[in-house]
N, C-alpha and C. Protein backbone atom coordinates (compact mmCIF):
# COMPACT_ATOMS: atom_id res chain seq x y z
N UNK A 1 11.64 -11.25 18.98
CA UNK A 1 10.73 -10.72 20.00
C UNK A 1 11.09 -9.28 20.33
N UNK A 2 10.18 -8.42 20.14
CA UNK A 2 10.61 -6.76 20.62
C UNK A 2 10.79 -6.97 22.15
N UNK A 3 11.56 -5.93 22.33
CA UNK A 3 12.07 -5.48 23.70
C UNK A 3 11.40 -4.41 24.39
N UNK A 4 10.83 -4.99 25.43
CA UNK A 4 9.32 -4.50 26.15
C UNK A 4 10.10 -3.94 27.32
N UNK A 5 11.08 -4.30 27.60
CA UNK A 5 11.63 -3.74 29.17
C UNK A 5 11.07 -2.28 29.70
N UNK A 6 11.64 -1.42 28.83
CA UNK A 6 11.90 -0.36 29.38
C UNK A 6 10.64 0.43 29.68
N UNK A 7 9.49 0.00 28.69
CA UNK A 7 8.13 -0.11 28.88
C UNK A 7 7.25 -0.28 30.00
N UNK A 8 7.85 -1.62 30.37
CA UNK A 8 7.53 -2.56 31.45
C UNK A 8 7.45 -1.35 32.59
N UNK A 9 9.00 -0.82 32.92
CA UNK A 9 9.37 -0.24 34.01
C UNK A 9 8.20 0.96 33.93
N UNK A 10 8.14 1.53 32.87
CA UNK A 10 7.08 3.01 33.30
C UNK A 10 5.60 2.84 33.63
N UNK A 11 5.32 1.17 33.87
CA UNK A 11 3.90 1.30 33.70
C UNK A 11 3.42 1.28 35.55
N UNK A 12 2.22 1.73 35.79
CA UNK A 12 1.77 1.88 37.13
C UNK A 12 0.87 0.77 37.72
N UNK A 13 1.46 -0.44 38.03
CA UNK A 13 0.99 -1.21 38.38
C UNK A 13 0.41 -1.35 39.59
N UNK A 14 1.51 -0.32 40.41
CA UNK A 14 0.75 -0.42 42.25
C UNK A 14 -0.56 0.68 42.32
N UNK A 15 -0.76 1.14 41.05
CA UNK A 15 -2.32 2.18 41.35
C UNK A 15 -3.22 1.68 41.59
N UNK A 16 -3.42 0.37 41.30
CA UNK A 16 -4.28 -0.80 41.46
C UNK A 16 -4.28 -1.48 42.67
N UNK A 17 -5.57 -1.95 42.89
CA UNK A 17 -5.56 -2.68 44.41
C UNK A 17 -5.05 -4.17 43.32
N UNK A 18 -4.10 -5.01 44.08
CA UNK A 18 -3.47 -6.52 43.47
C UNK A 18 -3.06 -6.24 42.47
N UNK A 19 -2.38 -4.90 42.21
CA UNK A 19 -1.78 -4.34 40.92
C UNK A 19 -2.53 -5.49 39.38
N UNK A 20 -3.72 -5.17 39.41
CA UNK A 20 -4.36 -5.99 38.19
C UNK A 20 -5.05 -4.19 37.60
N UNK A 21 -3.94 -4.32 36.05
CA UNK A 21 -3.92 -3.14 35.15
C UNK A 21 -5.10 -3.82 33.97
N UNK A 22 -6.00 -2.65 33.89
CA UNK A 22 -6.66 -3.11 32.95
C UNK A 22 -6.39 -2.90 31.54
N UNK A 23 -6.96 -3.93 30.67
CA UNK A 23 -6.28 -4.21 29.22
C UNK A 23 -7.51 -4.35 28.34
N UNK A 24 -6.94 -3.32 26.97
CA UNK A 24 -7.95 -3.64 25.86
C UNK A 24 -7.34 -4.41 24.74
N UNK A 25 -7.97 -5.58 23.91
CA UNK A 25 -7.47 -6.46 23.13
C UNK A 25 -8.25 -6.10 21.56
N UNK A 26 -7.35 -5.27 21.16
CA UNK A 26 -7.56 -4.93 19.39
C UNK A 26 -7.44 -6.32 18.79
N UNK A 27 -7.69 -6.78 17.82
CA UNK A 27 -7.58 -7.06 16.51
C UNK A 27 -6.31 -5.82 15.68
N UNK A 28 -5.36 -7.01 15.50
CA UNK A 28 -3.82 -5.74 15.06
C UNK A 28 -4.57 -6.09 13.16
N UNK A 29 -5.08 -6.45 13.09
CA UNK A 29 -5.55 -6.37 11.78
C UNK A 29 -7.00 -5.65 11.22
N UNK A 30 -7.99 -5.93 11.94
CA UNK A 30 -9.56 -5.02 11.87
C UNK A 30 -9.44 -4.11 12.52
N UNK A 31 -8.25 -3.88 13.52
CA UNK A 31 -8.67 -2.50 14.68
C UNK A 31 -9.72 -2.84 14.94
N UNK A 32 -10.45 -3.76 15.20
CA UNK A 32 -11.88 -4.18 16.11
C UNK A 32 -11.52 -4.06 17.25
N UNK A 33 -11.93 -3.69 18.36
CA UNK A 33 -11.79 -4.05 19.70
C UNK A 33 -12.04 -5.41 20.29
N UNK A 34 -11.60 -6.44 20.48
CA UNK A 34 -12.22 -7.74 20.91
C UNK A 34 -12.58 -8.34 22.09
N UNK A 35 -11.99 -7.32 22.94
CA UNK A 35 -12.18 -8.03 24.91
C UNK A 35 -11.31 -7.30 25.99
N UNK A 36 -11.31 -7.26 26.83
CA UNK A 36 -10.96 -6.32 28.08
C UNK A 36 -10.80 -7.40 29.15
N UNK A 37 -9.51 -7.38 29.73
CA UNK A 37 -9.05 -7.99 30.52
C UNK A 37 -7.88 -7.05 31.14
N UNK A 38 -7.71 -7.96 32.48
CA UNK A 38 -6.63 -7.55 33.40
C UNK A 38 -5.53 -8.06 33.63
N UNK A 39 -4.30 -7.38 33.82
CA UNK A 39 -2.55 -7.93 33.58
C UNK A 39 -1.89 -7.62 35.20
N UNK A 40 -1.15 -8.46 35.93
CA UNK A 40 -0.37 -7.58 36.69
C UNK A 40 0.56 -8.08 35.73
N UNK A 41 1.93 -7.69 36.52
CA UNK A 41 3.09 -7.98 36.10
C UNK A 41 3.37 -8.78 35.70
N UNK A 42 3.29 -10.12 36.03
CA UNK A 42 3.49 -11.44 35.52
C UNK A 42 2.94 -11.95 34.67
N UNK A 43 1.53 -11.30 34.13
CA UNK A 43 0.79 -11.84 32.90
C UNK A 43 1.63 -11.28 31.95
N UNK A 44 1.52 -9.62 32.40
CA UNK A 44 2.56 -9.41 31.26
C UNK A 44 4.05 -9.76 30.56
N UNK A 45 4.83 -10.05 31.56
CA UNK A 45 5.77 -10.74 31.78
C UNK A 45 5.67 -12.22 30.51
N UNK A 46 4.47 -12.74 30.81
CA UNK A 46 4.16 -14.24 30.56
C UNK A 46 3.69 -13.65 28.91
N UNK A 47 2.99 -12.58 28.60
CA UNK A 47 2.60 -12.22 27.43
C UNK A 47 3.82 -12.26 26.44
N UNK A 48 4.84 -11.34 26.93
CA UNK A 48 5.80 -11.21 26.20
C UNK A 48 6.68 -12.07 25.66
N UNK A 49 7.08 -13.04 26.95
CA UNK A 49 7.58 -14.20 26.66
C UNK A 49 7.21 -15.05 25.63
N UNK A 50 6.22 -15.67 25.54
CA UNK A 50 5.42 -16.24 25.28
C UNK A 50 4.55 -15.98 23.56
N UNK A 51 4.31 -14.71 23.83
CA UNK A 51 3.53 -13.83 22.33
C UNK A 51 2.28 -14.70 22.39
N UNK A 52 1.67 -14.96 23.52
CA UNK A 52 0.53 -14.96 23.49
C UNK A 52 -0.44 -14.39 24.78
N UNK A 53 -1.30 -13.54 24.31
CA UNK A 53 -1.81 -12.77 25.39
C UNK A 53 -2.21 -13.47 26.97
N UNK A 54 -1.53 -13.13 27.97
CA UNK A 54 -1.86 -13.95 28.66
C UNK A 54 -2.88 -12.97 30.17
N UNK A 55 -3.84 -12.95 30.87
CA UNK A 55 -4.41 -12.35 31.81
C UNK A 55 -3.90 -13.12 32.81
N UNK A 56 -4.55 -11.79 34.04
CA UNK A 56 -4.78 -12.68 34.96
C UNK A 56 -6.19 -13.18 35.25
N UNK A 57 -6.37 -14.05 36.03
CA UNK A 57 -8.03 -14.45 35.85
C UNK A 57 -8.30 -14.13 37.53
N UNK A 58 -9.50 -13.28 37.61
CA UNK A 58 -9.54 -12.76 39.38
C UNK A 58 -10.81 -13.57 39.79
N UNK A 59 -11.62 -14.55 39.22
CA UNK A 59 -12.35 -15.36 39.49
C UNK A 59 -11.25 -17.14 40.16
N UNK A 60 -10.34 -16.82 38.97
CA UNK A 60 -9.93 -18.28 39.50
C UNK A 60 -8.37 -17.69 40.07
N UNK A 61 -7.70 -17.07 40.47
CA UNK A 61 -6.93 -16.77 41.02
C UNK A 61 -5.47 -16.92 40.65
N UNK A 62 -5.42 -16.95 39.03
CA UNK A 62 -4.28 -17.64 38.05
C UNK A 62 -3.93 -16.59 37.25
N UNK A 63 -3.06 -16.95 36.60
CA UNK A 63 -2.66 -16.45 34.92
C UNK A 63 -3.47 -17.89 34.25
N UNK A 64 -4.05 -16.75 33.20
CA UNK A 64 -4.76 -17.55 32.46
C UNK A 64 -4.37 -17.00 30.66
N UNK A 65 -4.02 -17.93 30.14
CA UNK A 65 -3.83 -17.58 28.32
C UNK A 65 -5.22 -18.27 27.83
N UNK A 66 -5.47 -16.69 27.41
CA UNK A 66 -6.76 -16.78 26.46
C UNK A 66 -6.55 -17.73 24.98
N UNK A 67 -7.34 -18.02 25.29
CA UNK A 67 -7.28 -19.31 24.43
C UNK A 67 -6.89 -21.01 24.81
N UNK A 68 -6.76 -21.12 26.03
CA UNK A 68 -6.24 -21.93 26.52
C UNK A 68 -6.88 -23.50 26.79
N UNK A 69 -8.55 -23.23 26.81
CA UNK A 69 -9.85 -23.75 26.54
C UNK A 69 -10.21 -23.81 25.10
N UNK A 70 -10.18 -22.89 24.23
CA UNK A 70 -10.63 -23.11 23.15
C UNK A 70 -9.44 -23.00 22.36
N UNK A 71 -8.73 -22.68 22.51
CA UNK A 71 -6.98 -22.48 21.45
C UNK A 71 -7.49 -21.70 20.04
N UNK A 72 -8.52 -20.84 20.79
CA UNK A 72 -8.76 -19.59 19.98
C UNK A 72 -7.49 -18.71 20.43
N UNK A 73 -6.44 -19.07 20.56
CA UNK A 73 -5.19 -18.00 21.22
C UNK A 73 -5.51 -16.18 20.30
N UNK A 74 -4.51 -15.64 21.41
CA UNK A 74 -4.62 -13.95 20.93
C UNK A 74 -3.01 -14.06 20.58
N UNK A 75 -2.46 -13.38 19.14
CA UNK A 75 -1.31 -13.66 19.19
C UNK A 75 -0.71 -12.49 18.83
N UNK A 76 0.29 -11.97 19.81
CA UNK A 76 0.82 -10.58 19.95
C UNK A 76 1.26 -10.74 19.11
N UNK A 77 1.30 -8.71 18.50
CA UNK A 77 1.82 -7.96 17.58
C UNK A 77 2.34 -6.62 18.40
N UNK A 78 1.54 -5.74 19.04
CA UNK A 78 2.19 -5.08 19.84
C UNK A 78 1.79 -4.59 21.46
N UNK A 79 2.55 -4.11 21.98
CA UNK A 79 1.73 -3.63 22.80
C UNK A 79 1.94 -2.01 23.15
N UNK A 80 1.34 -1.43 23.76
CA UNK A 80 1.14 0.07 23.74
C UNK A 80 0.54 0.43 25.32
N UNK A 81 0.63 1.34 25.83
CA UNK A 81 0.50 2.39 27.05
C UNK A 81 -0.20 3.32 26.86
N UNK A 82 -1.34 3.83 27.69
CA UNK A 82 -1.31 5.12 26.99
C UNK A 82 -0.62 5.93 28.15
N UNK A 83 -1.05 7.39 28.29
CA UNK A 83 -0.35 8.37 28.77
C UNK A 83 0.08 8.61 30.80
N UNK A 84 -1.06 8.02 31.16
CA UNK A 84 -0.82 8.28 32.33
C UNK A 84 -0.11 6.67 32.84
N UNK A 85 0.35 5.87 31.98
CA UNK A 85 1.07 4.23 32.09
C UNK A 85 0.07 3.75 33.03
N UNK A 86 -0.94 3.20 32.82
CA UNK A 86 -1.86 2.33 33.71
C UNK A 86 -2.66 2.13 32.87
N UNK A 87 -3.09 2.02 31.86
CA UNK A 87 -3.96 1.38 31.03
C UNK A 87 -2.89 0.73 29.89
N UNK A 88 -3.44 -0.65 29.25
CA UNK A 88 -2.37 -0.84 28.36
C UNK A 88 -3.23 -0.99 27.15
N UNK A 89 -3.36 -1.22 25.91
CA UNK A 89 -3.55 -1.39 24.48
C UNK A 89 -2.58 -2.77 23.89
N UNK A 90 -3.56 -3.64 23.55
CA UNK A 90 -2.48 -4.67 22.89
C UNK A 90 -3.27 -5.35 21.89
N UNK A 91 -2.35 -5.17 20.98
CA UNK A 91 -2.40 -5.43 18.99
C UNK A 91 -2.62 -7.09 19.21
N UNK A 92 -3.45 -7.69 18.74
CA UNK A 92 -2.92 -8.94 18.76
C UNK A 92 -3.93 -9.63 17.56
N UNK A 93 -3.58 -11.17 16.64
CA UNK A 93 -4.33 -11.49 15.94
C UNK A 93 -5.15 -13.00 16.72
N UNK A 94 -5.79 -13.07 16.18
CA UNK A 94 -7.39 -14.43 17.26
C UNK A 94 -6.77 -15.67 15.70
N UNK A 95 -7.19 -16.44 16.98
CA UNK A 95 -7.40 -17.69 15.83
C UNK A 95 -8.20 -18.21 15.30
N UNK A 96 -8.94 -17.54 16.36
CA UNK A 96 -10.93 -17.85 16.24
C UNK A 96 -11.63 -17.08 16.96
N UNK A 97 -12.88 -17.25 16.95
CA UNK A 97 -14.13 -16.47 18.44
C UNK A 97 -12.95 -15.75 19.33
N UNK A 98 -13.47 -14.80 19.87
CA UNK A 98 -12.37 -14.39 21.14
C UNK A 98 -13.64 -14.35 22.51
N UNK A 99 -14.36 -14.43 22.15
CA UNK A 99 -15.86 -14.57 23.83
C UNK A 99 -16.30 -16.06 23.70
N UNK A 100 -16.14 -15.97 25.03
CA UNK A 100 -16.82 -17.60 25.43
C UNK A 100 -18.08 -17.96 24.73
N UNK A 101 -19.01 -16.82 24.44
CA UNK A 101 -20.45 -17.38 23.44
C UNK A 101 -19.98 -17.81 22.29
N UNK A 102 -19.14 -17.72 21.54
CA UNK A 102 -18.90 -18.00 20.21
C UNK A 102 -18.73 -16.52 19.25
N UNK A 103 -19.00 -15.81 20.00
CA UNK A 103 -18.89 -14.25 19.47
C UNK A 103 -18.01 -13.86 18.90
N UNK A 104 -17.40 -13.66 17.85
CA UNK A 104 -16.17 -12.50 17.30
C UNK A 104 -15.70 -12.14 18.33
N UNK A 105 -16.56 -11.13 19.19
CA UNK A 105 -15.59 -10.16 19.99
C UNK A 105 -16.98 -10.45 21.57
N UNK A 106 -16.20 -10.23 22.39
CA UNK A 106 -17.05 -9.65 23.51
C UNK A 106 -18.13 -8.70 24.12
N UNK A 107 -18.05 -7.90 22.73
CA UNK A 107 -19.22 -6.95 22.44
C UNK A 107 -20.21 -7.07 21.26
N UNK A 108 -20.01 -8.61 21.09
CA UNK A 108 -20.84 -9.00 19.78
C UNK A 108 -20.80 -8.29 18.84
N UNK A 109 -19.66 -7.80 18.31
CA UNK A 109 -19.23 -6.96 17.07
C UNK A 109 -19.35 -8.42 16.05
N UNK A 110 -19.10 -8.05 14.88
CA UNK A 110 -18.38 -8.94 13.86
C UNK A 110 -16.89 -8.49 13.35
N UNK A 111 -15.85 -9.34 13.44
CA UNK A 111 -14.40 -8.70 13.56
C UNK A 111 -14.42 -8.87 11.88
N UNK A 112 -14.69 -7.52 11.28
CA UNK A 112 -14.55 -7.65 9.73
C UNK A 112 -13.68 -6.35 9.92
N UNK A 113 -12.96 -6.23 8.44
CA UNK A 113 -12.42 -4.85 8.32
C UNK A 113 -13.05 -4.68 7.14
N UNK A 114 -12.98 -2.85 6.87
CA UNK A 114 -13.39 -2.25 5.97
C UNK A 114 -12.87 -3.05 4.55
N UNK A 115 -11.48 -3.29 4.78
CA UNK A 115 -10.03 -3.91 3.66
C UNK A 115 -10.31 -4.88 3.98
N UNK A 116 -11.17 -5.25 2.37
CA UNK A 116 -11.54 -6.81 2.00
C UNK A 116 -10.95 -6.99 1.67
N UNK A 117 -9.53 -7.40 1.35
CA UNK A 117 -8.53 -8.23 1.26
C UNK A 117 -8.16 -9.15 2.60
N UNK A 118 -8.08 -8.34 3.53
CA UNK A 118 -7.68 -8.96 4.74
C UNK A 118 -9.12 -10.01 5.24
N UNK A 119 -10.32 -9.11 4.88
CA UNK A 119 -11.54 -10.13 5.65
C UNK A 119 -11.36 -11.83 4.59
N UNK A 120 -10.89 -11.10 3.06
CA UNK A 120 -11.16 -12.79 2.53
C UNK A 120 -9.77 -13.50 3.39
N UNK A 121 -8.78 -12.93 3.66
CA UNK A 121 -7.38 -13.56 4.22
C UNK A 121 -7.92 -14.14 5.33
N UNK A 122 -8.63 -13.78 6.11
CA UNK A 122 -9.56 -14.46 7.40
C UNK A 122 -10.11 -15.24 6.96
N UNK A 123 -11.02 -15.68 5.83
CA UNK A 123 -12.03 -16.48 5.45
C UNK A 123 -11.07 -17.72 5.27
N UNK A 124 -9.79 -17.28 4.04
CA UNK A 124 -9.66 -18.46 3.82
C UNK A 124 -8.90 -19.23 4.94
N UNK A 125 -8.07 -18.21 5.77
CA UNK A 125 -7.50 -18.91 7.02
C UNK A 125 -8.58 -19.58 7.76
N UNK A 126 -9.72 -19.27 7.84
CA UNK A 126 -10.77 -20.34 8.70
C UNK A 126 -11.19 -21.94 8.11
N UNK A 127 -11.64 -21.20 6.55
CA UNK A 127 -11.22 -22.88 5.44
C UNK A 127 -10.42 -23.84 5.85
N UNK A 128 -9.03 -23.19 6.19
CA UNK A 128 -7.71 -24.38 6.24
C UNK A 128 -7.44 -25.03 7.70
N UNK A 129 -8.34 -23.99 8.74
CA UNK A 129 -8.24 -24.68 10.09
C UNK A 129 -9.32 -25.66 10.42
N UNK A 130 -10.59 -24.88 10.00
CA UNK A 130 -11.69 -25.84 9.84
C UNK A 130 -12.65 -26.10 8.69
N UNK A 131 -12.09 -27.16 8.17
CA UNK A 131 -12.35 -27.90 6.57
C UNK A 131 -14.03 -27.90 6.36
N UNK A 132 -14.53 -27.44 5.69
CA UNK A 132 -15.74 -27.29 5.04
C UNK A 132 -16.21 -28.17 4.18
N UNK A 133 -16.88 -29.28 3.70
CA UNK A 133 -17.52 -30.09 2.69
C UNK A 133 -18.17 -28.79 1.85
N UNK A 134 -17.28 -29.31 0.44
CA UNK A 134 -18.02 -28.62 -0.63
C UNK A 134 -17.48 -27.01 -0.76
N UNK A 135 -16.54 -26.84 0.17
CA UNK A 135 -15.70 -25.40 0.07
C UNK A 135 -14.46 -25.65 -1.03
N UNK A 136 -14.48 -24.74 -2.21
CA UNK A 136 -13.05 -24.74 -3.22
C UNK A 136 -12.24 -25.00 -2.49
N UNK A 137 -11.95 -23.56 -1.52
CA UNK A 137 -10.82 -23.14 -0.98
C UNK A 137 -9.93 -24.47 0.27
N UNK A 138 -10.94 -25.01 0.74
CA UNK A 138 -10.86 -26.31 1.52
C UNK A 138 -10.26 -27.34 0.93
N UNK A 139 -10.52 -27.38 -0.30
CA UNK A 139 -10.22 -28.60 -1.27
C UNK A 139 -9.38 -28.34 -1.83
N UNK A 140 -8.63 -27.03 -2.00
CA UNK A 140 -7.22 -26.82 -2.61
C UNK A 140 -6.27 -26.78 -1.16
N UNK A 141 -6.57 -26.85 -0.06
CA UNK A 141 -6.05 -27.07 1.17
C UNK A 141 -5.78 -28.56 1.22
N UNK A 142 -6.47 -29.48 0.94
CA UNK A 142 -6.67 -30.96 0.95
C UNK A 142 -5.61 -31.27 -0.07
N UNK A 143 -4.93 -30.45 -1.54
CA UNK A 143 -5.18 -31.32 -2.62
C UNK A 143 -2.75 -30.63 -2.01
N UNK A 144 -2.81 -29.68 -1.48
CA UNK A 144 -1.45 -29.18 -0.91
C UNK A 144 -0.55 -27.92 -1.65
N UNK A 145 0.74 -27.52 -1.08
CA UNK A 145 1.29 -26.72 -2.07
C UNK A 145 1.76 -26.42 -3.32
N UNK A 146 2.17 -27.86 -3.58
CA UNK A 146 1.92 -28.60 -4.78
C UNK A 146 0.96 -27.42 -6.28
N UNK A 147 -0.03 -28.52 -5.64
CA UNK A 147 -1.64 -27.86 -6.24
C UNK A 147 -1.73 -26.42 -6.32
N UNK A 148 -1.78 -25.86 -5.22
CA UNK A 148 -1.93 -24.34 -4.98
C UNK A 148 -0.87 -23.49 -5.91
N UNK A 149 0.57 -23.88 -5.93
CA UNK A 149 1.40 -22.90 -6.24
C UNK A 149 0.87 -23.44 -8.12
N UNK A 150 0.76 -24.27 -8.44
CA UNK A 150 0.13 -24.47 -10.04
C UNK A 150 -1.18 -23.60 -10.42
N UNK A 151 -2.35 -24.03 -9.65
CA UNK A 151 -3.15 -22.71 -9.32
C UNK A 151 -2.85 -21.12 -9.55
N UNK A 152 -1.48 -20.83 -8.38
CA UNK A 152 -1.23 -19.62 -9.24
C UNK A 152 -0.74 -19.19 -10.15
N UNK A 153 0.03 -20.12 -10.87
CA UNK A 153 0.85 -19.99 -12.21
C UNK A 153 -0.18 -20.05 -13.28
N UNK A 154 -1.28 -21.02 -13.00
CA UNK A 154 -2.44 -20.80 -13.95
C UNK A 154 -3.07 -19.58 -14.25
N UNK A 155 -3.19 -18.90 -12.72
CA UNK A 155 -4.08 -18.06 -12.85
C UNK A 155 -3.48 -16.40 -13.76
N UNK A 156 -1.83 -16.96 -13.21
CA UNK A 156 -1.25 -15.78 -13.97
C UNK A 156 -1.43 -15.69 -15.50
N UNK A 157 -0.96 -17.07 -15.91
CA UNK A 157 -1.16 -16.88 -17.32
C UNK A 157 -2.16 -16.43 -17.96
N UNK A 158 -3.13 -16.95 -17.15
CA UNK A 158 -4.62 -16.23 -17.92
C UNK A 158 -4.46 -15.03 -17.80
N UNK A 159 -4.59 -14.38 -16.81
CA UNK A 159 -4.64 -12.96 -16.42
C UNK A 159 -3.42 -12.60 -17.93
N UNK A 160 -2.46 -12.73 -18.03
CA UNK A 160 -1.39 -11.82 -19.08
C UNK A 160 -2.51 -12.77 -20.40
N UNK A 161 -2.71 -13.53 -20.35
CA UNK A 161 -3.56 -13.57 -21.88
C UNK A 161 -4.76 -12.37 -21.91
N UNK A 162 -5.63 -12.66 -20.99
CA UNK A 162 -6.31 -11.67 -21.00
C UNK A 162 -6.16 -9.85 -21.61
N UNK A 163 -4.76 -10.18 -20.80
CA UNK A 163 -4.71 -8.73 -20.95
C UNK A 163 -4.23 -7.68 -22.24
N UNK A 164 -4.27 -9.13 -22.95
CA UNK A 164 -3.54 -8.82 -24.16
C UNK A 164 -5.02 -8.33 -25.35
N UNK A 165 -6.32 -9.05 -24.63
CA UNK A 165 -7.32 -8.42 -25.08
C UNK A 165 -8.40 -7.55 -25.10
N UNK A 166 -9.30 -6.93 -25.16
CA UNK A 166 -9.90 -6.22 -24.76
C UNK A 166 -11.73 -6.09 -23.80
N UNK A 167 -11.21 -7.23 -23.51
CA UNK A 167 -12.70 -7.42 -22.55
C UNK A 167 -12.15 -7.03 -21.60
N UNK A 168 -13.03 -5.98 -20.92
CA UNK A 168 -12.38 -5.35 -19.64
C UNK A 168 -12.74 -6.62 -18.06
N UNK A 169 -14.15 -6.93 -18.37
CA UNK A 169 -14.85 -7.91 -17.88
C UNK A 169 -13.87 -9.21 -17.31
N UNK A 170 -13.75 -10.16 -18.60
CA UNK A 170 -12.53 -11.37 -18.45
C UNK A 170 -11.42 -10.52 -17.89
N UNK A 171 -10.97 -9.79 -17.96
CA UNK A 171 -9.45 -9.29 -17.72
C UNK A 171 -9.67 -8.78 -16.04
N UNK A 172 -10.94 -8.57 -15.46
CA UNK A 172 -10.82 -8.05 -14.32
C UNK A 172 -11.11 -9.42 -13.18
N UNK A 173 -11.59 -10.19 -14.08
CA UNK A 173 -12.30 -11.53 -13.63
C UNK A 173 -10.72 -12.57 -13.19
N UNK A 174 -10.34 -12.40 -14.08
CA UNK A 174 -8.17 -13.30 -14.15
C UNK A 174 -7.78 -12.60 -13.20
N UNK A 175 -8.01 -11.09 -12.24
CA UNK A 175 -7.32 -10.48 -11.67
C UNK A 175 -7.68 -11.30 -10.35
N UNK A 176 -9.08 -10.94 -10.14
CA UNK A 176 -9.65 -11.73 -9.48
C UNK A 176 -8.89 -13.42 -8.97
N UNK A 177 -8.73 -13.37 -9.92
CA UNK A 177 -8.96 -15.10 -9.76
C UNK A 177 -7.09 -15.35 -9.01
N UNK A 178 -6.56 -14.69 -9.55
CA UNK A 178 -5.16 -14.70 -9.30
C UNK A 178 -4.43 -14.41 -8.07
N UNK A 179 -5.14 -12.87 -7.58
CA UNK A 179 -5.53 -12.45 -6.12
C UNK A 179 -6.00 -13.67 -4.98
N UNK A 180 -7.09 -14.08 -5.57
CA UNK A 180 -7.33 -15.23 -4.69
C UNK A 180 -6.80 -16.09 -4.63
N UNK A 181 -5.94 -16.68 -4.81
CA UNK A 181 -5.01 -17.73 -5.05
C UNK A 181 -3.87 -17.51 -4.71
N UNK A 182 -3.18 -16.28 -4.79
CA UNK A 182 -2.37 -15.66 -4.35
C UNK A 182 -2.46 -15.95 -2.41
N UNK A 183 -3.31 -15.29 -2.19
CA UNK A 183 -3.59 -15.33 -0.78
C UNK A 183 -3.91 -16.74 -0.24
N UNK A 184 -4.49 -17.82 -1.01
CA UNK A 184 -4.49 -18.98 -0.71
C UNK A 184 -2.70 -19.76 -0.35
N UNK A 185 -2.15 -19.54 -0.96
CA UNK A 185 -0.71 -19.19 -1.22
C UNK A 185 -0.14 -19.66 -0.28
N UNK A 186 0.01 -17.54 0.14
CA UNK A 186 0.27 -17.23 1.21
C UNK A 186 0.16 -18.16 2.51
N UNK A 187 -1.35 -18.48 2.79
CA UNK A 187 -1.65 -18.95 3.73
C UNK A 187 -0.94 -20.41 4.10
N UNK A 188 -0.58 -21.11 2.96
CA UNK A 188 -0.28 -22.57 2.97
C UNK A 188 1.01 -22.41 3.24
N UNK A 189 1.70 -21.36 2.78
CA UNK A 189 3.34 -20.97 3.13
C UNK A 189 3.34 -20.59 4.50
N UNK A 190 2.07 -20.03 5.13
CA UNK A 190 2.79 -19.26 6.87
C UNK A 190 2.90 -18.28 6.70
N UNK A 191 2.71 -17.79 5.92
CA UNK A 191 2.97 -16.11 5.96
C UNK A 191 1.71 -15.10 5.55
N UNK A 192 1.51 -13.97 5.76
CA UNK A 192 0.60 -13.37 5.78
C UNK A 192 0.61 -12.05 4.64
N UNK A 193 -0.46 -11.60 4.07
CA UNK A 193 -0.62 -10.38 3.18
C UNK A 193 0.33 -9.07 3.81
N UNK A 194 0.12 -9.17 5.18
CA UNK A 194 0.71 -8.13 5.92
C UNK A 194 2.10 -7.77 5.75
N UNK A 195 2.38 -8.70 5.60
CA UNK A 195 4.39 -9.41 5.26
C UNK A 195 4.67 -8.75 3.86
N UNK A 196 3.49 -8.72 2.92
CA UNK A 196 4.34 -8.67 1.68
C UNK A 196 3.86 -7.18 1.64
N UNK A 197 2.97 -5.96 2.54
CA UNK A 197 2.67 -5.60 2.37
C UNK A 197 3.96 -4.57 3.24
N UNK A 198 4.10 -4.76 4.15
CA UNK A 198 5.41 -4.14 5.03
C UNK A 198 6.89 -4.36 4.04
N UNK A 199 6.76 -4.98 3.15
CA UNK A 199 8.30 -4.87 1.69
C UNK A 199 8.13 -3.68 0.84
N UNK A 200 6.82 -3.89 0.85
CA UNK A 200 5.86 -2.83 -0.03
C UNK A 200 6.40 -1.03 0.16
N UNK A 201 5.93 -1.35 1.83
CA UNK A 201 6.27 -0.17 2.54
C UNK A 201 7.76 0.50 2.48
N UNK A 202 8.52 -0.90 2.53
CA UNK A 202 9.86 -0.74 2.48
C UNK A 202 10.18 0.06 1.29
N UNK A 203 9.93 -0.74 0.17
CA UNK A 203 10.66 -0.32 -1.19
C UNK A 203 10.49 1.16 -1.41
N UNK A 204 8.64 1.16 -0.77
CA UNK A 204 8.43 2.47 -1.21
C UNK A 204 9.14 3.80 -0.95
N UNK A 205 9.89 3.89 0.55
CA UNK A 205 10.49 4.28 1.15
C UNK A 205 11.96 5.09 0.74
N UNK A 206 12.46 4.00 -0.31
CA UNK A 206 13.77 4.13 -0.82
C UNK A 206 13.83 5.22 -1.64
């Protein structure tokens, strides 16, 4: 868990009447904007703890964790200040809808990113939470890791056969196919594109 303290202390909570700081909720993956809510201290407090976004609610007079009704949870990645410490910014990933209509976002956006890699990483994470009749990707969720990690060993081999020939077509098609499976993977392991993509960053570094 990062260490929010010192953070904590610079932010201006008494500028506020019931020190309730208002909050914008990114998508730490689309940079979508998804919803606007309010923190005093103790939500935030409860956010951090916790790593899941938590408000306060000024209708019902609580801390309330979004998601708590629908266990569409918001699940921290970071959080941020901006300059004058009374507004906050916080990174976080959805599990689902983040607006009570069923909406993506609260402004009826659609939470896609430009980087279709990550939107299919969403797709298939929705497959494995909620099972589809007649979805591949559902049915290699059903069949386990097992299945999946054979899947990608299949898909590799093709891909290096391929590549040994000259259809650009088949050879881009195995890439395809391998990628996707790859990320199917991922998903069944717990871990995310983002993960292998921050090693990435690392190595590059050296």
């Amino acid at each position: 868990m990062k260490d929010y303290s010192e953070m904590s202390k610079r932010l201006d909570f008494a500028k506020y009447e019931h020190e309730l700081m208002p909050v914008v909720v990114q998508d730490a993956t689309t940079s979508v904007v998804l919803m606007v809510g309010f923190m005093n201290p103790e939500a935030l407090k409860a956010t951090i703890e916790t790593e899941l976004v938590t408000f306060y609610s000024r209708s019902q007079e609580r801390l309330w964790v979004k998601g708590e009704t629908s266990h569409n949870f918001l699940h921290l990645e970071a959080i941020l200040h901006d300059c004058d410490h009374d507004t906050l910014l916080i990174k976080a990933k959805p599990d689902g809808p983040v607006c009570h209509t069923g909406a993506d976002t609260c402004f009826n956006e659609t939470n896609t990113s430009e980087d279709f890699l990550h939107a299919l990483e969403k797709t298939i994470s929705h497959r494995k939470k909620h099972q589809v009749e007649g979805s591949y990707t559902s049915s290699l969720f059903k069949k386990g890791l097992n299945k999946i990690a054979q899947k990608v060993g299949e898909e590799a081999v093709e891909l290096v056969i391929e590549a040994k020939d000259n259809n650009k077509k088949l050879f881009l098609n195995e890439a395809a196919d391998l990628i996707y499976h790859f990320l199917v993977l991922l998903k069944e392991k717990g871990t995310q594109l983002d993960e292998v993509v921050e090693i990435l960053k690392e190595r590059h570094q050296r």
